[in-house]
Protein backbone atom coordinates (compact mmCIF):
# COMPACT_ATOMS: atom_id res chain seq x y z
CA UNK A 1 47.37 53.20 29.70
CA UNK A 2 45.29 56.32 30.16
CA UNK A 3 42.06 53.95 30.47
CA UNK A 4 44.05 52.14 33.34
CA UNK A 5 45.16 55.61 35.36
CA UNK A 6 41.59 57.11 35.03
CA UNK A 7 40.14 53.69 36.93
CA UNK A 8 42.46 54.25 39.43
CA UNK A 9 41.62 57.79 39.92
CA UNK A 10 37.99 56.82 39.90
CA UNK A 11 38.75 53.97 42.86
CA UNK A 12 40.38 56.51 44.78
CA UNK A 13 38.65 59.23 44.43
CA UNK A 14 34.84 56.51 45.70
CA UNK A 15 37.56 54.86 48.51
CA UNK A 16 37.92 58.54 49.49
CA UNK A 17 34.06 59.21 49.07
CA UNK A 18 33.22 56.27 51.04
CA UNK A 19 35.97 57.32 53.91
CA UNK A 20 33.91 60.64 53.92
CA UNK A 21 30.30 58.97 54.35
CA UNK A 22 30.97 56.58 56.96
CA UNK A 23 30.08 58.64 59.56
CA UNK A 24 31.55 59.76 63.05
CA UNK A 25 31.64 56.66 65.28
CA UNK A 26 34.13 55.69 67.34
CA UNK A 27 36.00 52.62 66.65
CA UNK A 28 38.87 50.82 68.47
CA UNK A 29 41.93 51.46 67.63
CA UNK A 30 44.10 48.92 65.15
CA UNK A 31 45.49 46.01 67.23
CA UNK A 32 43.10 46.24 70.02
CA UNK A 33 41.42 43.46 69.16
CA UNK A 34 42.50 39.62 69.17
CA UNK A 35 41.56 38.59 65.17
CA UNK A 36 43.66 41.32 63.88
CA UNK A 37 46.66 40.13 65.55
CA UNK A 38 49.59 37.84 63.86
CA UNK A 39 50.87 35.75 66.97
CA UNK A 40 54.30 33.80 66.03
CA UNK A 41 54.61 30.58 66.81
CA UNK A 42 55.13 29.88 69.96
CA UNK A 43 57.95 27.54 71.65
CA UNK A 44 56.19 25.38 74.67
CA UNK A 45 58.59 24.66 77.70
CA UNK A 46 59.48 21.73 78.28
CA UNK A 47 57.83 19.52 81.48
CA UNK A 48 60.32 18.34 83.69
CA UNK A 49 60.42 14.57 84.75
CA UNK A 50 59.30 15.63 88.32
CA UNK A 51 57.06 18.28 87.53
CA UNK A 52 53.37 17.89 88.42
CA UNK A 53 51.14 17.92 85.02
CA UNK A 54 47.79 20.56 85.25
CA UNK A 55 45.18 21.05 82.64
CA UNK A 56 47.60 23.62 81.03
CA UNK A 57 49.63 20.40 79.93
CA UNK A 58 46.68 19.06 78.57
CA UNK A 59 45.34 21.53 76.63
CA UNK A 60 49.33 21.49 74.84
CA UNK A 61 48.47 18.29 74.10
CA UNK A 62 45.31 18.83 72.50
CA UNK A 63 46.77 21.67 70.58
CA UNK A 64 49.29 19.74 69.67
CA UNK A 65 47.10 16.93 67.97
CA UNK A 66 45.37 19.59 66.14
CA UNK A 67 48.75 21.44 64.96
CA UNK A 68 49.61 17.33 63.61
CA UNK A 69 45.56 16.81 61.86
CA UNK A 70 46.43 19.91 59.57
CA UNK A 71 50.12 19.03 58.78
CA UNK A 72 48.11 16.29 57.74
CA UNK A 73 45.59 18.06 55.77
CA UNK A 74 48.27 20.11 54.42
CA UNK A 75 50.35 17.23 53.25
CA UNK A 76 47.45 15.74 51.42
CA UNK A 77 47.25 19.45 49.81
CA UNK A 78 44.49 20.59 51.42
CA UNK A 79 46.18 24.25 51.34
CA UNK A 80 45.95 24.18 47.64
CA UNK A 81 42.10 23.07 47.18
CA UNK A 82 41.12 25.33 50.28
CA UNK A 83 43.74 28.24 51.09
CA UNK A 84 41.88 30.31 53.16
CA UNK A 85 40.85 27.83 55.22
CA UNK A 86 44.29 26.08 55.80
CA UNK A 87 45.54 29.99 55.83
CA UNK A 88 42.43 30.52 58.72
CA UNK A 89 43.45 27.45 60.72
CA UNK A 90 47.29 28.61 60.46
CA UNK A 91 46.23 31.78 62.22
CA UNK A 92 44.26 29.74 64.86
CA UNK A 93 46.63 27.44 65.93
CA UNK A 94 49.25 30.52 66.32
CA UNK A 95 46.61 31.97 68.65
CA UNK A 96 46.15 29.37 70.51
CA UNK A 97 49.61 28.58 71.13
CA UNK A 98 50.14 32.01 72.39
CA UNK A 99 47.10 31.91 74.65
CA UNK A 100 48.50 28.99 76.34
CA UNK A 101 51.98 30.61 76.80
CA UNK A 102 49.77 33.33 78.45
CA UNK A 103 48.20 31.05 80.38
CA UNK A 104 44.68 32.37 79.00
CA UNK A 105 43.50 28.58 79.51
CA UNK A 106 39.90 29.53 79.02
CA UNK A 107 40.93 31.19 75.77
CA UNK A 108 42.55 28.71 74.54
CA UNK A 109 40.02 26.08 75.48
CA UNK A 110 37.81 27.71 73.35
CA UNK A 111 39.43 28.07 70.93
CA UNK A 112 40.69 24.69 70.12
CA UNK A 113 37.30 23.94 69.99
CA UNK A 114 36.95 25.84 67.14
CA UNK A 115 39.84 25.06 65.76
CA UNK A 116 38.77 20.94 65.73
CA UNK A 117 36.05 22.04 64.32
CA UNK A 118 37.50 23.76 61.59
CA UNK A 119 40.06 20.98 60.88
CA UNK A 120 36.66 18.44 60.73
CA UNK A 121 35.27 20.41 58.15
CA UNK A 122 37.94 21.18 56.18
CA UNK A 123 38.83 17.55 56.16
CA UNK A 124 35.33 16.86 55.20
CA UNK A 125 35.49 19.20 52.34
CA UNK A 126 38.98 17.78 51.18
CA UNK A 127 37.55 14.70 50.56
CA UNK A 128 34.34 15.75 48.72
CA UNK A 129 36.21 17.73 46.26
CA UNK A 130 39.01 14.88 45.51
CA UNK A 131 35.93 11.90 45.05
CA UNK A 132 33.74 14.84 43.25
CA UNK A 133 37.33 15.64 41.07
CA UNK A 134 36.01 19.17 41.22
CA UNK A 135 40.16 19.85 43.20
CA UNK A 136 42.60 17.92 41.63
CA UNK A 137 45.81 19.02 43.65
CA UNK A 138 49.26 18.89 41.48
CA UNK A 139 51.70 16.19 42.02
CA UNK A 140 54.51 19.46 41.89
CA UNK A 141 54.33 20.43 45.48
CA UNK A 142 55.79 24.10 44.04
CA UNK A 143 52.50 24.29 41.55
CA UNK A 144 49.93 26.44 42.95
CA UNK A 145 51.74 28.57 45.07
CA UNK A 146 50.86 31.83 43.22
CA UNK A 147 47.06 30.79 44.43
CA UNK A 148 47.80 30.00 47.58
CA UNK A 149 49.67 33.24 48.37
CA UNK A 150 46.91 35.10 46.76
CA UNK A 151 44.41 33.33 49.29
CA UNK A 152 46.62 34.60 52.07
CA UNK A 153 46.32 38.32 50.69
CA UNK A 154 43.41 38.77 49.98
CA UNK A 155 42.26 36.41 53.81
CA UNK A 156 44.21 39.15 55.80
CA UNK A 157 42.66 41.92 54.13
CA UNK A 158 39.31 40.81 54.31
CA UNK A 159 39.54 39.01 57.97
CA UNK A 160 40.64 41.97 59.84
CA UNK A 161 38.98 43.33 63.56
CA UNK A 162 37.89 46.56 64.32
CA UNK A 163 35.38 46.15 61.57
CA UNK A 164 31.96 47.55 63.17
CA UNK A 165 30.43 49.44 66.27
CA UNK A 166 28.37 47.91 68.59
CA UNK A 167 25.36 47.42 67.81
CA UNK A 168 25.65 48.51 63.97
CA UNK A 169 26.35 47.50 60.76
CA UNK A 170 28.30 50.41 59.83
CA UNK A 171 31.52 49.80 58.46
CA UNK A 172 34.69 50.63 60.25
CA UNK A 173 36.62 53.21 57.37
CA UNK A 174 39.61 51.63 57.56
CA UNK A 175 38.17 48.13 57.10
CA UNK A 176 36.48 50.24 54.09
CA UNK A 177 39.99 50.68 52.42
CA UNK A 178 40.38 46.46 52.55
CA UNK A 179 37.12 45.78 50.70
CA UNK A 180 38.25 47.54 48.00
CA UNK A 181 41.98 46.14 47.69
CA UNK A 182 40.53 43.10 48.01
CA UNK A 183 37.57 43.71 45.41
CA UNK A 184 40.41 44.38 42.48
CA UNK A 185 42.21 41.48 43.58
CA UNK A 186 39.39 39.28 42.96
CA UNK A 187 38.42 41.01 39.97
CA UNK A 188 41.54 40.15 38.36
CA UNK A 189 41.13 36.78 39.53
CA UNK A 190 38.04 35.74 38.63
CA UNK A 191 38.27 31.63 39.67
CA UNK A 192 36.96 32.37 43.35
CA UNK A 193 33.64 33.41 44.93
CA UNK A 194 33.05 34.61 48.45
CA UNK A 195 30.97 33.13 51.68
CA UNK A 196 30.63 35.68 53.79
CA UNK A 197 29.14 34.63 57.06
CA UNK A 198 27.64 37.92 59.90
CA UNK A 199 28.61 37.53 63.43
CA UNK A 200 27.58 39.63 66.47
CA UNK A 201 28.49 39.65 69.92
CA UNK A 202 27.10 38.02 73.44
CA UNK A 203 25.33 41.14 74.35
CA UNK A 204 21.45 41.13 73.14
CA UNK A 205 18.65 38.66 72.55
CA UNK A 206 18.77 36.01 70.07
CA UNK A 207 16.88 37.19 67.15
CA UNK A 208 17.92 40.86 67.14
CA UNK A 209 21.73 39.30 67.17
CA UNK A 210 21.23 37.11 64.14
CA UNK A 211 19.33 40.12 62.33
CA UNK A 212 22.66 42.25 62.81
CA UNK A 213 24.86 39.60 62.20
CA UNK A 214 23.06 39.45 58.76
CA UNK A 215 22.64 42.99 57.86
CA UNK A 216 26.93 43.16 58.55
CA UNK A 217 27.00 40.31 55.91
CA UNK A 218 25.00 41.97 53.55
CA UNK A 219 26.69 45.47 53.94
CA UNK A 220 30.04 43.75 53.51
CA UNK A 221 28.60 42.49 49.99
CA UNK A 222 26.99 46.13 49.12
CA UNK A 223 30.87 47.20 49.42
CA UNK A 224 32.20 45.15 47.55
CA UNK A 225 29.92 45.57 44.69
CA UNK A 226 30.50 48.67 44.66
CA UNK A 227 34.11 48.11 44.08
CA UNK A 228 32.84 46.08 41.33
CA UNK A 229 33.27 42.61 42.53
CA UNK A 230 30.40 40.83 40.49
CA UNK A 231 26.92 40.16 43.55
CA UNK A 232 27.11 36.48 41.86
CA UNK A 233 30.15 35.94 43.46
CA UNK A 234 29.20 37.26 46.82
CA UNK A 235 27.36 34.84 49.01
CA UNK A 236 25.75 36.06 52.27
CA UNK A 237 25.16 34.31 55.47
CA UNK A 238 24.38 34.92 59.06
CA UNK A 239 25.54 33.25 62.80
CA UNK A 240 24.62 35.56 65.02
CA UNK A 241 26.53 35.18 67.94
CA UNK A 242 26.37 31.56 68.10
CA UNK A 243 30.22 31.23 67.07
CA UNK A 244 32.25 33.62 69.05
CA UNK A 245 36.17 33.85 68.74
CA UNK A 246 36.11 34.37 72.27
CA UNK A 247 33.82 33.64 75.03
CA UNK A 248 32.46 36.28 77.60
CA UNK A 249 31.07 40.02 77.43
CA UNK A 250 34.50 42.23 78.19
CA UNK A 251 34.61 45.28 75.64
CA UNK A 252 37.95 43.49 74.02
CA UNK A 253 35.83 39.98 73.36
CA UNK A 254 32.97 41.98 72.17
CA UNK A 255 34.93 44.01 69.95
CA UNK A 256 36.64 40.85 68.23
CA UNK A 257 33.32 38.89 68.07
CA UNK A 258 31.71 41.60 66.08
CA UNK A 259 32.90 40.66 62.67
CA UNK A 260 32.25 39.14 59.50
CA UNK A 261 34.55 35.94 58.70
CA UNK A 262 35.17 35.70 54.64
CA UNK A 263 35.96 32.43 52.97
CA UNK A 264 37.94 32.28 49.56
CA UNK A 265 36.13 29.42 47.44
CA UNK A 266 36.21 27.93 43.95
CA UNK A 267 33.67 29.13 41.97
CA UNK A 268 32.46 25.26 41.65
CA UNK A 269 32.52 24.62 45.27
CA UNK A 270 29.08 23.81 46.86
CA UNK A 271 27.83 26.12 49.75
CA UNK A 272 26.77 24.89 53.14
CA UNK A 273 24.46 28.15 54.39
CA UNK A 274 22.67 28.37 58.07
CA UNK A 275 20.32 31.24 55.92
């Protein structure tokens, strides 16, 4: 008991040594961004018989084909193989449907883009892992929920905004304080590994974008050895910014499209890397 309160001490007192390191820049406040927000589901209105239909009513309908592939997915218990990806593409299609109540249709455009995408290779994956038997989902559609819940934790701290400056890989503090939650999480749960993939925003050339994007990545990992999350278990990679959340060079897009996305994966489950 007195180990377990002295390891405590010793995580608060680095989280607080960390805090005090991480310099002076200015970050944007909590919320300001669009990946750190949880959008509820939105209710479309209903078209009228004599009502004109624009593109707005057909992006609905692609979003709601893609809301129907992962029911799908999720039916053939994708969420329990993959449940930070199902969690990911939960929080996409919320999005989405809110950027189309908005009437953001280039948002939303975009982003069902990369939401088909997603589904794709999700779908993809689901059906590796059940030939491969490497996922065998249970026939009890209550089993698993305690890893699928964990998934969801430990995706929302980890896949937060506001996480670096421009042009820097230095860790926002408060993003800081999620590492390490999520560090003893995974230390306790030692059946997952981490893909974590560097992004970067529109502004800048190519090369110098996809060198940031990868030094984010690997400062991501440094953290969370330090919290003592095992380096075998932390897998780098780097996009640059050819994968935006959102499309254009406004201060709120370029805030949200300098990130790092993390992926929860079985420890068995084979690694597709653009490195």
């Amino acid at each position: 008991m007195e180990r377990h309160i002295m390891n405590k001490q010793k995580l608060l007192i680095l989280s607080v040594g960390l805090l005090s390191i991480s310099g002076c820049t200015s970050f944007a406040e909590p919320g300001e961004g669009g990946e750190a927000e949880n959008y509820p589901q939105a209710a479309f209105s209903p078209v009228m018989p004599d009502q004109p239909l624009g593109p707005e009513h057909g992006l609905r309908f692609d979003w709601e084909l893609a809301a129907r592939h992962l029911d799908i997915l999720i039916l053939e218990k994708a969420e329990w193989c993959f449940p930070a990806t199902v969690h990911q593409a939960k929080q996409n299609e919320a999005r989405i449907a809110r950027e189309l109540e908005g009437g953001l249709q280039l948002d939303a455009a975009n982003d069902l883009i990369i939401q088909r995408n997603l589904l794709t290779r999700l779908e993809r994956q689901l059906d590796y892992v059940k030939r491969q038997e490497t996922c065998q989902p249970p026939s009890d559609s209550n089993s698993g929920n305690s890893d699928i819940e964990l998934a969801q934790e430990i995706y929302d701290l980890l896949n937060r905004d506001n996480q670096f400056a421009f042009n820097s890989a230095e860790l926002n503090p408060k993003y800081v304080v999620n590492l390490s939650e999520a560090s003893q999480l995974l230390i306790k749960n030692k059946d997952f590994k981490l893909l974590v993939t560097g992004h970067a925003d529109a502004v800048g050339e190519e090369n110098g974008n996809q060198e940031l994007a990868l030094k984010r990545a690997k400062q991501v990992k440094r953290y969370l050895s330090i919290f003592g999350l095992e380096q075998t278990r932390i897998h780098v990679d780097a996009v640059g910014s050819d994968d935006p959340y959102f499309e254009g060079t406004e201060p709120h897009v370029r805030l949200t499209n300098r990130r790092v996305t993390i992926e929860l994966l079985e420890l068995d489950q084979p690694l597709q890397l653009e490195q």
